[in-house]
C-alpha atoms as a PDB file:
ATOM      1  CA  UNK A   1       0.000   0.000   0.000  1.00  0.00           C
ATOM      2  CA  UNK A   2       2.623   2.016   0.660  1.00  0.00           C
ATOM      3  CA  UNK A   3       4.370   1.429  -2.099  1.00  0.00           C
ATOM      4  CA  UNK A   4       1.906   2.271  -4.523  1.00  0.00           C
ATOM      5  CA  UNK A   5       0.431   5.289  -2.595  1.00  0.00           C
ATOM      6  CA  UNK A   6       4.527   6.683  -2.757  1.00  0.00           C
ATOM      7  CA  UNK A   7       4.914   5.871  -6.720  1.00  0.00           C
ATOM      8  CA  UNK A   8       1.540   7.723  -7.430  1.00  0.00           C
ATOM      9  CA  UNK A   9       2.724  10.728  -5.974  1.00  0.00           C
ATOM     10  CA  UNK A  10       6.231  10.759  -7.243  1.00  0.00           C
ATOM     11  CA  UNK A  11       4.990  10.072 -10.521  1.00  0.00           C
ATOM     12  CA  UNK A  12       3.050  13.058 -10.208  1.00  0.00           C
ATOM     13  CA  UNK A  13       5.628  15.533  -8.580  1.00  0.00           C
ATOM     14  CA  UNK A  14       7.809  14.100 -11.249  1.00  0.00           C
ATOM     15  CA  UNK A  15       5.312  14.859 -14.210  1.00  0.00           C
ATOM     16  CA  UNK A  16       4.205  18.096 -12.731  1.00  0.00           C
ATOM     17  CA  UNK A  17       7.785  19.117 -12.597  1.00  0.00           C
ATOM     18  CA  UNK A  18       8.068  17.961 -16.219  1.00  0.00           C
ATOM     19  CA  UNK A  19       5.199  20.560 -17.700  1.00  0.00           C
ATOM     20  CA  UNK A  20       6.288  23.026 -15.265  1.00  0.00           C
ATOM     21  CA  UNK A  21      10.383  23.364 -16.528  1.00  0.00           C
ATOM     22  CA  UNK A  22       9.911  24.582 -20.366  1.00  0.00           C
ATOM     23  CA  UNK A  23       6.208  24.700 -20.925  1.00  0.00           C
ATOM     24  CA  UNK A  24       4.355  27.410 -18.592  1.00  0.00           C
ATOM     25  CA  UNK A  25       6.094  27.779 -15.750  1.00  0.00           C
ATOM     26  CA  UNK A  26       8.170  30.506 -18.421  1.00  0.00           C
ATOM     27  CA  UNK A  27       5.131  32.542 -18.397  1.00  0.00           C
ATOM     28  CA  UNK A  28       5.254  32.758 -14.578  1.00  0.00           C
ATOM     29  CA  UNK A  29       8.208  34.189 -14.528  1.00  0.00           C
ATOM     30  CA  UNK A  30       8.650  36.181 -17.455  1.00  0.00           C
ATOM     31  CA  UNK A  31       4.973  37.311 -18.319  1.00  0.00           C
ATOM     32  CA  UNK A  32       6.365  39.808 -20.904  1.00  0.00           C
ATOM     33  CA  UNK A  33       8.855  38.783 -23.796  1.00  0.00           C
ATOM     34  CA  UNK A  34      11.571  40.304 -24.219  1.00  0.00           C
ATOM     35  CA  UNK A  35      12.181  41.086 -20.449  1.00  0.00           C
ATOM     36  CA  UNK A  36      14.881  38.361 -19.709  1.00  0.00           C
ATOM     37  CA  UNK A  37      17.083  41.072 -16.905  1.00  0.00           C
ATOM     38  CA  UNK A  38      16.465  39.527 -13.988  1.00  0.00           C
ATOM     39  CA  UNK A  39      18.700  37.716 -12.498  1.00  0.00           C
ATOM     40  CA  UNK A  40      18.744  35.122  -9.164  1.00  0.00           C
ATOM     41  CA  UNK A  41      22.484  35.274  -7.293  1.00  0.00           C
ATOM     42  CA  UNK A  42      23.926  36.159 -11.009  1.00  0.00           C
ATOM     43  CA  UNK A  43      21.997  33.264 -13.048  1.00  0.00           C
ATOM     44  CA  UNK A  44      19.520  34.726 -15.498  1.00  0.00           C
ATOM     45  CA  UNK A  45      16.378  33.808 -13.752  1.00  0.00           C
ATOM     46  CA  UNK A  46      14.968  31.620 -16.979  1.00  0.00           C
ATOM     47  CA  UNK A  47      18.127  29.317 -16.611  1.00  0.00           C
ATOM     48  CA  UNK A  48      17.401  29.275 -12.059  1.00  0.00           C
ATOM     49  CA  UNK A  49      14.044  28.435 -13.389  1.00  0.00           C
ATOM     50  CA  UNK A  50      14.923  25.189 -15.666  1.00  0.00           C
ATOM     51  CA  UNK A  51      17.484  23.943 -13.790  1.00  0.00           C
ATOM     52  CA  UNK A  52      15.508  24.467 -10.008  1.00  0.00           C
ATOM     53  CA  UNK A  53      13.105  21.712 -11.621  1.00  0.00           C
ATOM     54  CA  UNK A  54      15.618  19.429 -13.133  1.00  0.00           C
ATOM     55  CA  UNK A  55      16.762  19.087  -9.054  1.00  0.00           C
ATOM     56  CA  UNK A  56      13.017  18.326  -8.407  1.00  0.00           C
ATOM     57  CA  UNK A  57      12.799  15.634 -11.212  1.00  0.00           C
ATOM     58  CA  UNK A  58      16.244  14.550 -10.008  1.00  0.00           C
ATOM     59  CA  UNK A  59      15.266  14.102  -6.484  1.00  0.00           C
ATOM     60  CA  UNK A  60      12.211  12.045  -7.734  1.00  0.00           C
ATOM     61  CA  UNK A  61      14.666   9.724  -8.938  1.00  0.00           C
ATOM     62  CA  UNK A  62      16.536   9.283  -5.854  1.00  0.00           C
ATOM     63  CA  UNK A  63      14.366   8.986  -3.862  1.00  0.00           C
ATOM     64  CA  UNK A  64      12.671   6.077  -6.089  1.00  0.00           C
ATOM     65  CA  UNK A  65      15.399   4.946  -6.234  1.00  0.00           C
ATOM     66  CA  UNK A  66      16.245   4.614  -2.679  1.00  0.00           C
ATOM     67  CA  UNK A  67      12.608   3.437  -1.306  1.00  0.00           C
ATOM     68  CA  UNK A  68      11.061   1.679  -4.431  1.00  0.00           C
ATOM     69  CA  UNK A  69      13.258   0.063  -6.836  1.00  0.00           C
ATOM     70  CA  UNK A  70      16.201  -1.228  -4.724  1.00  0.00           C
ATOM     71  CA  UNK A  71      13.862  -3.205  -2.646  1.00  0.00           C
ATOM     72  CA  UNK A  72      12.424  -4.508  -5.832  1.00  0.00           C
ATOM     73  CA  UNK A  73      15.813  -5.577  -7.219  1.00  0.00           C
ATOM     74  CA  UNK A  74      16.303  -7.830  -4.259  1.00  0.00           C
ATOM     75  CA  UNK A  75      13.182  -9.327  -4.800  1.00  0.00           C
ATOM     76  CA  UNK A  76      13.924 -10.046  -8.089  1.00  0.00           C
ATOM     77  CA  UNK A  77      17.348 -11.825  -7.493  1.00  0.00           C
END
C-alpha cells in the first residue's frame, strides 16, 4: 500500500515538474517577452528556473530509487 500510494505521488511531482520546466512555468516568470534582466544570485532567472526543476525531477529519482526500486531488485534476485 505504501508502495503504490509513494509511486503515485512521485509520478506526479515528477510529471508536474516535467510541464512546469519549459512549458508554462516561463510565463510565470517572465509574463512579458523580451524582459529576460532579472537575475537570481547572477543566473539569469529563466536558466534558475529550468534547472531548479531538473533538481526536483532529479530528487524524484533518488528517492525512487532509494525506497522503491532497490527493494524490488532484491526481490527479483
Amino acid at each position: 500500500m505504501f508502495k503504490t500510494r509513494l509511486s503515485k505521488i512521485l509520478g506526479a511531482i515528477f510529471i508536474f515538474a516535467t510541464i512546469m520546466g519549459p512549458g508554462p512555468g516561463l510565463y510565470l516568470i517572465m509574463p512579458k517577452e523580451g524582459e529576460s534582466s532579472a537575475s537570481v544570485v547572477g543566473i539569469p532567472i529563466l536558466y534558475a528556473w529550468v534547472a531548479f526543476w531538473f533538481f526536483v525531477q532529479a530528487g524524484v529519482i533518488l528517492m525512487a530509487n532509494f525506497k522503491l526500486w532497490s527493494k524490488q531488485s532484491k526481490l527479483d534476485e
